[in-house]
PDB file of N, CA and C in Angstrom:
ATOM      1  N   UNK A   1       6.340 -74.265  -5.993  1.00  0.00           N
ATOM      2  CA  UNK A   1       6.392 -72.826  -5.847  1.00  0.00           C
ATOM      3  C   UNK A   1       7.773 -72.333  -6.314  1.00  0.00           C
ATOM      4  N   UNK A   2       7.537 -71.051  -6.841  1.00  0.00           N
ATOM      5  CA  UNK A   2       8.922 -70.814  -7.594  1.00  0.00           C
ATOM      6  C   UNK A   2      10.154 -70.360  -6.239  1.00  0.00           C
ATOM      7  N   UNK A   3      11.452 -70.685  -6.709  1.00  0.00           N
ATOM      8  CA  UNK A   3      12.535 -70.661  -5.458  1.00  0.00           C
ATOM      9  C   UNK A   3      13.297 -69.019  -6.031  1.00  0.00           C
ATOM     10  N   UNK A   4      13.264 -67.827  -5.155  1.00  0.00           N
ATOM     11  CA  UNK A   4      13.774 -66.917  -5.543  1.00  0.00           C
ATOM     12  C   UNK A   4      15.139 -66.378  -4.789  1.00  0.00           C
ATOM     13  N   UNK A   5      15.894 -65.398  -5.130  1.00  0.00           N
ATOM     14  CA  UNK A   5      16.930 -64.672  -4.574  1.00  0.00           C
ATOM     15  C   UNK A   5      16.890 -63.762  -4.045  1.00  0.00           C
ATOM     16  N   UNK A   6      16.819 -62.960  -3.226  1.00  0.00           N
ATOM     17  CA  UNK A   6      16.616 -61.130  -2.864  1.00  0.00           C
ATOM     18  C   UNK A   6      17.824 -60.969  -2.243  1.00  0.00           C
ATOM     19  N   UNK A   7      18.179 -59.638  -3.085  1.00  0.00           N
ATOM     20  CA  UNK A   7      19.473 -58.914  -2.628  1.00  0.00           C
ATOM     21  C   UNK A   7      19.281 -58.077  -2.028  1.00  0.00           C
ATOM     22  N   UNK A   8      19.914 -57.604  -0.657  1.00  0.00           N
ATOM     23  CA  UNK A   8      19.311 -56.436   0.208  1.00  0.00           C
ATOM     24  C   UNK A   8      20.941 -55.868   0.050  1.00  0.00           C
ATOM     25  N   UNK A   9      20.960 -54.355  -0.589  1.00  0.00           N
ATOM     26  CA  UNK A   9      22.080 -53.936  -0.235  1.00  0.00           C
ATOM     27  C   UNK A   9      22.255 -53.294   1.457  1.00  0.00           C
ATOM     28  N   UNK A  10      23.424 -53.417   2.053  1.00  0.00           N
ATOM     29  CA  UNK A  10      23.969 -53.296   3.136  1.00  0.00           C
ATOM     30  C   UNK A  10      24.753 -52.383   3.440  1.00  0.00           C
ATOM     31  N   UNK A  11      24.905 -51.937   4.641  1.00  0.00           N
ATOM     32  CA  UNK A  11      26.351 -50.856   4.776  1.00  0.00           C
ATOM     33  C   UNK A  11      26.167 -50.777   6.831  1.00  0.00           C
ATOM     34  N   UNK A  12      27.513 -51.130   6.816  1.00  0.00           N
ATOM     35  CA  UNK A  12      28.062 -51.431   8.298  1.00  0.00           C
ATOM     36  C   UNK A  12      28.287 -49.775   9.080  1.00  0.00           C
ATOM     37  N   UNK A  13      28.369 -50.199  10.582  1.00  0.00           N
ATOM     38  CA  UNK A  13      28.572 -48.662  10.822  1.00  0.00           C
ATOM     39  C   UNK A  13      29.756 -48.290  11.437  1.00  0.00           C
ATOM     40  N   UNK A  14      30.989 -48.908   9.963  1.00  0.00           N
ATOM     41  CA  UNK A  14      32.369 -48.700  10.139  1.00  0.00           C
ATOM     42  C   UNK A  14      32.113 -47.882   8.339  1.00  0.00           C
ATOM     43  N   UNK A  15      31.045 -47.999   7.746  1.00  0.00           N
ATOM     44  CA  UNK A  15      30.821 -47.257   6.437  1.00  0.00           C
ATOM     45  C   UNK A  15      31.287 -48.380   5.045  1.00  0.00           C
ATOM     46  N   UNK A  16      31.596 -49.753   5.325  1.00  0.00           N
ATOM     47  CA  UNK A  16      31.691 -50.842   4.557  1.00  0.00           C
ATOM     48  C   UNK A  16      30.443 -51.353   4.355  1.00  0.00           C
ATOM     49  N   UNK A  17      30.224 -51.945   2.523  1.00  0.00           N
ATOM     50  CA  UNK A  17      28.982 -52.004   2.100  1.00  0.00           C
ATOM     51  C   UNK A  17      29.315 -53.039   1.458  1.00  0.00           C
ATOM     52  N   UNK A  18      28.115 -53.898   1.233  1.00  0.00           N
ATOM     53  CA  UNK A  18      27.965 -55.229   0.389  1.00  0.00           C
ATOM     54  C   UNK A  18      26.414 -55.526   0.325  1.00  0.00           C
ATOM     55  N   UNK A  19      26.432 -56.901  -0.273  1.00  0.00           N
ATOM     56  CA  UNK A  19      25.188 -57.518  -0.109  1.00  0.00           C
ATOM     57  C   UNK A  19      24.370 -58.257   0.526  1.00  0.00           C
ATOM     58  N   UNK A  20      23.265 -58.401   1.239  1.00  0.00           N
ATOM     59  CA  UNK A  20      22.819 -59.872   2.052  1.00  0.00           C
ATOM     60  C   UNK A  20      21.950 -60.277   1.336  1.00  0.00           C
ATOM     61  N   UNK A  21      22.153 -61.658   0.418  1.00  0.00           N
ATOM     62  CA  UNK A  21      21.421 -62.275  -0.026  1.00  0.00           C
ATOM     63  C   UNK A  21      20.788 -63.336   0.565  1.00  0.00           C
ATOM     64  N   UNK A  22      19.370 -63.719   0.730  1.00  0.00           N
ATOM     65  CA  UNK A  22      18.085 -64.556   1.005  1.00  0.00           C
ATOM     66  C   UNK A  22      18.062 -65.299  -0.093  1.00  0.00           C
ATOM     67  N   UNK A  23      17.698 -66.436   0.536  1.00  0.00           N
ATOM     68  CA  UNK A  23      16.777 -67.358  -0.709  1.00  0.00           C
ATOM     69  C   UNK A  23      15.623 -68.281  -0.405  1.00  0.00           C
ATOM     70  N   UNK A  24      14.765 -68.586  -0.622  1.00  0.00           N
ATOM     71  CA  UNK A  24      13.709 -69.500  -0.690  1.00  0.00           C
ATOM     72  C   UNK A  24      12.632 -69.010  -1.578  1.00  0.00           C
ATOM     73  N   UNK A  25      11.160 -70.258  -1.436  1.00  0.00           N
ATOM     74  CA  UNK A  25      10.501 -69.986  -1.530  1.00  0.00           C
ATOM     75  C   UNK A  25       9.438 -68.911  -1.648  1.00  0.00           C
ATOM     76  N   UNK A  26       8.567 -68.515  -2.528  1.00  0.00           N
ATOM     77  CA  UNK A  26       7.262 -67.422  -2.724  1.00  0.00           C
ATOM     78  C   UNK A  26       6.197 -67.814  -4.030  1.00  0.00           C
ATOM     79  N   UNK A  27       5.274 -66.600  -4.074  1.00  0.00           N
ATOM     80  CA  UNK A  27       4.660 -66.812  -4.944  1.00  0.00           C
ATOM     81  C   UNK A  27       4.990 -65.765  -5.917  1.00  0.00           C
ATOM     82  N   UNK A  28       5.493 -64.669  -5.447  1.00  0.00           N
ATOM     83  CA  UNK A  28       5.810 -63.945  -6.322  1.00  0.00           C
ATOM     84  C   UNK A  28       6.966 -62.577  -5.979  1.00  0.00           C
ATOM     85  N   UNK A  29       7.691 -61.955  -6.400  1.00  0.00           N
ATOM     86  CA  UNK A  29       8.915 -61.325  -6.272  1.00  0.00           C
ATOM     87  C   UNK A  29       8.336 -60.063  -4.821  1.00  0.00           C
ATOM     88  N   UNK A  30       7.132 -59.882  -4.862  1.00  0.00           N
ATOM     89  CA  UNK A  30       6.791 -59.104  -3.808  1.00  0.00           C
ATOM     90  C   UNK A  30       7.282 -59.857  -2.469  1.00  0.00           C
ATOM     91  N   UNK A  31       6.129 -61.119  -2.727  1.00  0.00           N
ATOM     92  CA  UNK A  31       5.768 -61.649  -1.320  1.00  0.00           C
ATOM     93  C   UNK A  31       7.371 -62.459  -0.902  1.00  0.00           C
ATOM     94  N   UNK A  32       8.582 -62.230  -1.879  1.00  0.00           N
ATOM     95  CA  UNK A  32       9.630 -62.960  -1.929  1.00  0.00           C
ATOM     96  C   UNK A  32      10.591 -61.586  -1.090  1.00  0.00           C
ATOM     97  N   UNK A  33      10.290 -60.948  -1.230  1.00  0.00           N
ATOM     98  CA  UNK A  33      11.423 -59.639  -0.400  1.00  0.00           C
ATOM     99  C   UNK A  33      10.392 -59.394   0.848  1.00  0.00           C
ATOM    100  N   UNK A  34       9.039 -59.530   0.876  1.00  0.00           N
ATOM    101  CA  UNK A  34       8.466 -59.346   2.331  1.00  0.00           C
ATOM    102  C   UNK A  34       8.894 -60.845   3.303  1.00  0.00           C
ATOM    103  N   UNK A  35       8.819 -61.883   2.876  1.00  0.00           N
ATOM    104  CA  UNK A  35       9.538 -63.220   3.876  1.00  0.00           C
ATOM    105  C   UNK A  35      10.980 -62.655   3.807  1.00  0.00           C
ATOM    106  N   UNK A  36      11.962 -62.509   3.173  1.00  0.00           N
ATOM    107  CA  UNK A  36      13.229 -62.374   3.473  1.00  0.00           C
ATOM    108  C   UNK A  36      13.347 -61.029   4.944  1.00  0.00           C
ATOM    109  N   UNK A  37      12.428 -59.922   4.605  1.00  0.00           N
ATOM    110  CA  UNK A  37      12.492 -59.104   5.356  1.00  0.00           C
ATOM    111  C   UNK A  37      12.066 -60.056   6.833  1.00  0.00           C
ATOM    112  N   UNK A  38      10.875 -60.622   6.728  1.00  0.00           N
ATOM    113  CA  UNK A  38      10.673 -60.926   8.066  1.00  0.00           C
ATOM    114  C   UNK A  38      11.407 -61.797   8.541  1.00  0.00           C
ATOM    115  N   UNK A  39      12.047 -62.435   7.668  1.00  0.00           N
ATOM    116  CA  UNK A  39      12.993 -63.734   8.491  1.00  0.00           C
ATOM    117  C   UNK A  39      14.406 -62.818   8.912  1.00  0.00           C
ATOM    118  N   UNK A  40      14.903 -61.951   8.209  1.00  0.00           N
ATOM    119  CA  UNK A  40      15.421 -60.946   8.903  1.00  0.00           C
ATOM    120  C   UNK A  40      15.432 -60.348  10.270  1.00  0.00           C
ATOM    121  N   UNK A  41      14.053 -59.834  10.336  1.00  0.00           N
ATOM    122  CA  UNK A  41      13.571 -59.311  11.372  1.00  0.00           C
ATOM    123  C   UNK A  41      13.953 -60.464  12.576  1.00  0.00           C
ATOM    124  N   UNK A  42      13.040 -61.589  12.309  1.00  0.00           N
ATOM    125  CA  UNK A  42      13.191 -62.700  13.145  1.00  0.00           C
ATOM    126  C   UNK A  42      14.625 -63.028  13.826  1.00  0.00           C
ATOM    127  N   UNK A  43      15.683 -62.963  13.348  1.00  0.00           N
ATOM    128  CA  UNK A  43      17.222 -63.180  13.424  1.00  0.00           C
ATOM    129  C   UNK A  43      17.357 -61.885  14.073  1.00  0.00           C
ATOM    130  N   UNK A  44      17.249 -60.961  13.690  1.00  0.00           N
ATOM    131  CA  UNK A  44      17.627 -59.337  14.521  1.00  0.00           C
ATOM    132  C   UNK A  44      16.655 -59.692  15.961  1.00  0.00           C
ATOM    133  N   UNK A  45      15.697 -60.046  16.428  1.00  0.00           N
ATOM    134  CA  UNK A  45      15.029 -60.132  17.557  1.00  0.00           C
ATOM    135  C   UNK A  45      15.488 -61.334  17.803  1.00  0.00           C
ATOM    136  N   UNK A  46      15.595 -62.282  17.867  1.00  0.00           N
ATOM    137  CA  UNK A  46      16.746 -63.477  18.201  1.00  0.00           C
ATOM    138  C   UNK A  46      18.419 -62.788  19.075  1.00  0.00           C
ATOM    139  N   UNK A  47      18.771 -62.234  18.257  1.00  0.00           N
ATOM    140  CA  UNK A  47      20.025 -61.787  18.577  1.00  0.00           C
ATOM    141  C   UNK A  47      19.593 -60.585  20.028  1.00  0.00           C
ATOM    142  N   UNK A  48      19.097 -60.122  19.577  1.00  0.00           N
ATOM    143  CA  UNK A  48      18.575 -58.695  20.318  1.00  0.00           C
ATOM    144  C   UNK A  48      18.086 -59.305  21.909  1.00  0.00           C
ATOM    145  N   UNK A  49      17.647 -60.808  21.971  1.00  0.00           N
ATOM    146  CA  UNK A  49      17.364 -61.267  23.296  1.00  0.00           C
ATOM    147  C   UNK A  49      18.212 -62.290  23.717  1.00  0.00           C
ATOM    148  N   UNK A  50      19.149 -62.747  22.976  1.00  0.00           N
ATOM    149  CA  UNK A  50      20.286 -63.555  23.169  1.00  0.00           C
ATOM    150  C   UNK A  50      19.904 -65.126  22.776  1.00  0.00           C
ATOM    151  N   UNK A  51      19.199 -65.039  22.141  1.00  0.00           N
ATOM    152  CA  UNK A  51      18.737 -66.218  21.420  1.00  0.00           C
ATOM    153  C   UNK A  51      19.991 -66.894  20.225  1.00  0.00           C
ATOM    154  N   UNK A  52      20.045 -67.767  20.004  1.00  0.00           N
ATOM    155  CA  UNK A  52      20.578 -68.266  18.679  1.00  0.00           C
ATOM    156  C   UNK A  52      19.492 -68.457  17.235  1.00  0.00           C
ATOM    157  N   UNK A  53      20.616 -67.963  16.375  1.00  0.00           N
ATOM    158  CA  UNK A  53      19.524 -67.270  14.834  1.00  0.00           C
ATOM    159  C   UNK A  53      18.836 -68.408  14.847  1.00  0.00           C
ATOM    160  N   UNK A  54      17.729 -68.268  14.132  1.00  0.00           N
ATOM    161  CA  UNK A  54      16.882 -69.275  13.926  1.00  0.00           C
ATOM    162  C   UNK A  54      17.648 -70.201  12.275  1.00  0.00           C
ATOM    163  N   UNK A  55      17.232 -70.976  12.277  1.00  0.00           N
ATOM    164  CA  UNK A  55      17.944 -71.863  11.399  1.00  0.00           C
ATOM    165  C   UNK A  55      16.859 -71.924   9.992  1.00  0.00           C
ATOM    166  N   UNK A  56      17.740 -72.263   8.427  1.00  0.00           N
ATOM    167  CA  UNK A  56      16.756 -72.188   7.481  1.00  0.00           C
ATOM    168  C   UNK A  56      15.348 -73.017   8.187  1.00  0.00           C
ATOM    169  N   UNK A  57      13.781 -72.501   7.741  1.00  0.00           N
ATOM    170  CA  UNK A  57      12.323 -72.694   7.594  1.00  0.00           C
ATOM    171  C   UNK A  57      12.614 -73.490   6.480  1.00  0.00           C
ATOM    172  N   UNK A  58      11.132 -74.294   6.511  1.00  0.00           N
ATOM    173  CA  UNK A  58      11.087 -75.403   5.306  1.00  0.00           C
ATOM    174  C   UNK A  58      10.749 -74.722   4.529  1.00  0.00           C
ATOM    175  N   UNK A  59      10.169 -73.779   3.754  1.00  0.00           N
ATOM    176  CA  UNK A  59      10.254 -72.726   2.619  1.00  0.00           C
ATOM    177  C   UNK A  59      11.529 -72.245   2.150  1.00  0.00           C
ATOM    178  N   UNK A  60      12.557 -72.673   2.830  1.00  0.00           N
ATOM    179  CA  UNK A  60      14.280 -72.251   2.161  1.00  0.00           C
ATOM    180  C   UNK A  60      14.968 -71.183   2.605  1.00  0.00           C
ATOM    181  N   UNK A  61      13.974 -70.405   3.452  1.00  0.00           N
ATOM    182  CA  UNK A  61      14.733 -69.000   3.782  1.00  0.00           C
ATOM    183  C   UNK A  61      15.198 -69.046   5.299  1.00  0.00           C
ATOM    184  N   UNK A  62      16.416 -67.991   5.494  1.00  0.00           N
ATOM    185  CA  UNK A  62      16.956 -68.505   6.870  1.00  0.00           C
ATOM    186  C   UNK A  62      17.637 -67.045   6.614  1.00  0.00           C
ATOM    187  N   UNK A  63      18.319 -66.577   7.970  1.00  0.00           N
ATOM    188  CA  UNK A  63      18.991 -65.234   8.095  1.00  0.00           C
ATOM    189  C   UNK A  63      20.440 -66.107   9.034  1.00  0.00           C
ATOM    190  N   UNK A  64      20.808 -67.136   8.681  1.00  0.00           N
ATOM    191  CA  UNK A  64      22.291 -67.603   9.385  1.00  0.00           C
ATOM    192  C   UNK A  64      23.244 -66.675   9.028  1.00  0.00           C
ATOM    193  N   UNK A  65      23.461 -66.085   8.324  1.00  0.00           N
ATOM    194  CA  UNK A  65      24.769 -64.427   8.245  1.00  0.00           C
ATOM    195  C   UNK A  65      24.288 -63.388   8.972  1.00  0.00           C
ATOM    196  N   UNK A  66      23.310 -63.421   9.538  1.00  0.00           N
ATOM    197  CA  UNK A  66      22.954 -61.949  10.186  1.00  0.00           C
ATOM    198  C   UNK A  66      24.427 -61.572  10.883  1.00  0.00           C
ATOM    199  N   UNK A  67      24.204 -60.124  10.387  1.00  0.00           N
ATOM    200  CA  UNK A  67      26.082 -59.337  11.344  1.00  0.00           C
ATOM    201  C   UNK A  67      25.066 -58.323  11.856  1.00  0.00           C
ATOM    202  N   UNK A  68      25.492 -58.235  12.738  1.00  0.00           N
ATOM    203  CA  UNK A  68      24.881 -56.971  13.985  1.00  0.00           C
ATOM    204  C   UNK A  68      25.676 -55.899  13.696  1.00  0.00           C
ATOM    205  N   UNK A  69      25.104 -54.966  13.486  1.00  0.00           N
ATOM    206  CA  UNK A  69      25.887 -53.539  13.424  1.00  0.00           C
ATOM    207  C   UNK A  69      25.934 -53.138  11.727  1.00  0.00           C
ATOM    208  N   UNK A  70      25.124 -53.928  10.932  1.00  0.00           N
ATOM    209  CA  UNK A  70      24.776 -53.697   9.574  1.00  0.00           C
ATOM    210  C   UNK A  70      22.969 -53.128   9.139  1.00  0.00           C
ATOM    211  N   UNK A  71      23.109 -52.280   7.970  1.00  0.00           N
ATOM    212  CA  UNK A  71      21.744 -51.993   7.957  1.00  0.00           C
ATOM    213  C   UNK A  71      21.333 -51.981   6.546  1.00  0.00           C
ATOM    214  N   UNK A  72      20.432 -53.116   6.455  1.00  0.00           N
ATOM    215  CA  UNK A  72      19.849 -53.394   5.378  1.00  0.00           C
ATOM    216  C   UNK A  72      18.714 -52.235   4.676  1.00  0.00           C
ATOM    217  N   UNK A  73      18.782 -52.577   3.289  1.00  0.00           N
ATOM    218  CA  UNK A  73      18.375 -51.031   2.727  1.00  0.00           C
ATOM    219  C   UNK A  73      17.066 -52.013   2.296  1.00  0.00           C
ATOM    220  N   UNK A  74      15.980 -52.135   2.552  1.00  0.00           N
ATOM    221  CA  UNK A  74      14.866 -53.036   2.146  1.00  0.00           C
ATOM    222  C   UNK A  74      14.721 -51.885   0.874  1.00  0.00           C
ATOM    223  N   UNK A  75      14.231 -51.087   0.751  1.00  0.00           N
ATOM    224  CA  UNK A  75      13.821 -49.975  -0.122  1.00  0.00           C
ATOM    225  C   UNK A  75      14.397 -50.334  -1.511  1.00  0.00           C
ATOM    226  N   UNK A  76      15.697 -50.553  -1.654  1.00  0.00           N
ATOM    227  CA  UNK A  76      16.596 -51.266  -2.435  1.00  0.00           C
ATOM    228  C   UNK A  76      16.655 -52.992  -3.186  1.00  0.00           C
ATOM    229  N   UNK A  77      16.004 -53.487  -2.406  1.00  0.00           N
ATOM    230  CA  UNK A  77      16.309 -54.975  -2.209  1.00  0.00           C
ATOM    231  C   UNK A  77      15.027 -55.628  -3.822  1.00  0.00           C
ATOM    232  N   UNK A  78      15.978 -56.316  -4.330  1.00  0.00           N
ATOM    233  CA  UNK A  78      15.587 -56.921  -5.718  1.00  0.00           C
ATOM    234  C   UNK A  78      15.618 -58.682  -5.453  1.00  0.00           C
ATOM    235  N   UNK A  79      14.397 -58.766  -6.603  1.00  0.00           N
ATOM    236  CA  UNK A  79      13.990 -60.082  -5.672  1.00  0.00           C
ATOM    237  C   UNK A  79      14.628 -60.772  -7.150  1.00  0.00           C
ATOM    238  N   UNK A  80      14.563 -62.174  -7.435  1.00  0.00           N
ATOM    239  CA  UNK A  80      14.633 -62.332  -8.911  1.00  0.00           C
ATOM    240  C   UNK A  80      14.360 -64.492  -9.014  1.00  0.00           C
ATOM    241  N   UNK A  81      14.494 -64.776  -9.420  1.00  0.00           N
ATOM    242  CA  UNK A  81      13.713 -66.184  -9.678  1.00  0.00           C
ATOM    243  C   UNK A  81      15.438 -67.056  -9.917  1.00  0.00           C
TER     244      UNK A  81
END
């Protein structure tokens, strides 16, 4: 299965902006920014109950940088091979 990148641009709520880049596994650049989103998600509800992030899935993708108090622009987010 092809191994992709997705860039989610970011911006903190001190008004500092960058990138959070994902990587693993998909079948295609869609279904490659919808897993990054949910493994996202997954790490934000982790944190949110005091859990520790979940660690890379055997598909390659993992949210270990999650920063709390940042907000990812999915709307934005480019997937690429």
């Amino acid at each position: 299965m092809p191994y992709y990148e997705v860039n989610v641009p970011m911006r903190s709520v001190t008004g500092d902006s960058g990138v959070h880049v994902f990587t693993g596994t998909a079948t295609n650049s869609g279904a490659a920014i919808r897993i990054a989103q949910q493994t996202y998600h997954a790490a934000q509800e982790a944190h949110r109950v005091g859990r520790g992030i979940p660690g890379k899935r055997p598909d390659g993708w993992g949210a270990r940088g999650y920063r709390p108090g940042w907000k990812l622009n999915w709307r934005a987010a480019t997937a690429t091979l």
